[in-house]
Protein backbone atom coordinates (compact mmCIF):
# COMPACT_ATOMS: atom_id res chain seq x y z
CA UNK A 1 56.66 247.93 33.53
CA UNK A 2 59.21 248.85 36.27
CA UNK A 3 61.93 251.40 35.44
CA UNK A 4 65.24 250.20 35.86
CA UNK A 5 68.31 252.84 36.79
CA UNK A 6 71.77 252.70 35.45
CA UNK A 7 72.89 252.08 38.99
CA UNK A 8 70.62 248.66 39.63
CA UNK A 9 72.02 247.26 36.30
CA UNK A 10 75.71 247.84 36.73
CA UNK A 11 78.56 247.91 39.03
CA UNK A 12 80.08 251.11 39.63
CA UNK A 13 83.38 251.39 38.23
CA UNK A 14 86.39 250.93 39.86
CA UNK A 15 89.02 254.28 40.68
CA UNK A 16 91.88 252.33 38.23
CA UNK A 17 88.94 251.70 35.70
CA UNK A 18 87.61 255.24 36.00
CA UNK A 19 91.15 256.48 34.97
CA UNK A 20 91.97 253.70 32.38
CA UNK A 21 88.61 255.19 30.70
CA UNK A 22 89.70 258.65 31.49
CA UNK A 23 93.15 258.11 30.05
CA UNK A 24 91.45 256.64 26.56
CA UNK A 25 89.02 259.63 26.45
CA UNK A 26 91.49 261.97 26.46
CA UNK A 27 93.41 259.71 23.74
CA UNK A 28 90.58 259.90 21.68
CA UNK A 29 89.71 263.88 21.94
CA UNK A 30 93.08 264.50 20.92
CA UNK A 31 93.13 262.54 17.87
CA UNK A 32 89.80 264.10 16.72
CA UNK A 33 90.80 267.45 17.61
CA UNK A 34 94.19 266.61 15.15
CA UNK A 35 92.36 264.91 12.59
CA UNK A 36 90.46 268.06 12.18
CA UNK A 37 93.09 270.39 12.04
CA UNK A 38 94.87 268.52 9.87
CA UNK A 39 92.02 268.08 7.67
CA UNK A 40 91.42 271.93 7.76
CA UNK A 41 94.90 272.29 6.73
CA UNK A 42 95.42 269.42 3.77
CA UNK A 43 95.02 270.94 0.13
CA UNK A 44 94.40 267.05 -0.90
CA UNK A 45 90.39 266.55 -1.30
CA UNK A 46 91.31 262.78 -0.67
CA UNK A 47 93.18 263.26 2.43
CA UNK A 48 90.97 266.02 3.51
CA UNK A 49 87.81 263.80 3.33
CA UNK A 50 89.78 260.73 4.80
CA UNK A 51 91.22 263.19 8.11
CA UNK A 52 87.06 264.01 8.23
CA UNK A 53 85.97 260.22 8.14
CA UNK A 54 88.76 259.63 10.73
CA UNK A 55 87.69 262.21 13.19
CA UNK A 56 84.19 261.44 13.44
CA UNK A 57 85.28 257.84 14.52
CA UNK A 58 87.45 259.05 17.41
CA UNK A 59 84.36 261.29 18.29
CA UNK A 60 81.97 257.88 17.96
CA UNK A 61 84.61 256.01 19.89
CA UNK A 62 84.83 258.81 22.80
CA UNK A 63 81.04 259.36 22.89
CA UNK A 64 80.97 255.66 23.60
CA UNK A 65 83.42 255.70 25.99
CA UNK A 66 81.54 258.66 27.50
CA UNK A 67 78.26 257.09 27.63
CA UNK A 68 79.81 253.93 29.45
CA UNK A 69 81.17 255.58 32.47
CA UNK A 70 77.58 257.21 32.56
CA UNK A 71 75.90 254.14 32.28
CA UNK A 72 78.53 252.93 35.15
CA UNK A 73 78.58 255.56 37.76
CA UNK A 74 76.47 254.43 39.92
CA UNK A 75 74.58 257.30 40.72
CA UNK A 76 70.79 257.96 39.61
């Protein structure tokens, strides 16, 4: 079986995409990086736990985002 790059299955991304993506990564660092603080911070076990749950969904939702501008940059 043939190997198949990144760069034969997709189109590289355009500059505005590139910074659309850019723009929502950063969107979604910072709101990890606050949910943990503020988890760090809360005395509430509830709200602690919930500020946890929250943060590792912004970092799932930037490691996606991450891994699709990989998967899009057209290089090998």
């Amino acid at each position: 079986m043939e190997d198949i790059s990144p760069s034969e299955v997709f189109e590289p991304l355009s500059s505005k995409d590139l910074s659309i993506l850019e723009e929502q990564m950063s969107q979604e660092a910072l709101m990890m990086l606050k949910l943990r603080q503020y988890s760090k911070k809360s005395q509430d076990s509830e709200l602690k736990n919930l500020c946890s749950k929250l943060a590792e969904k912004h970092k799932n939702h930037y490691n996606a985002l991450f891994n699709y501008v990989v998967s899009h940059s057209g290089s090998d």
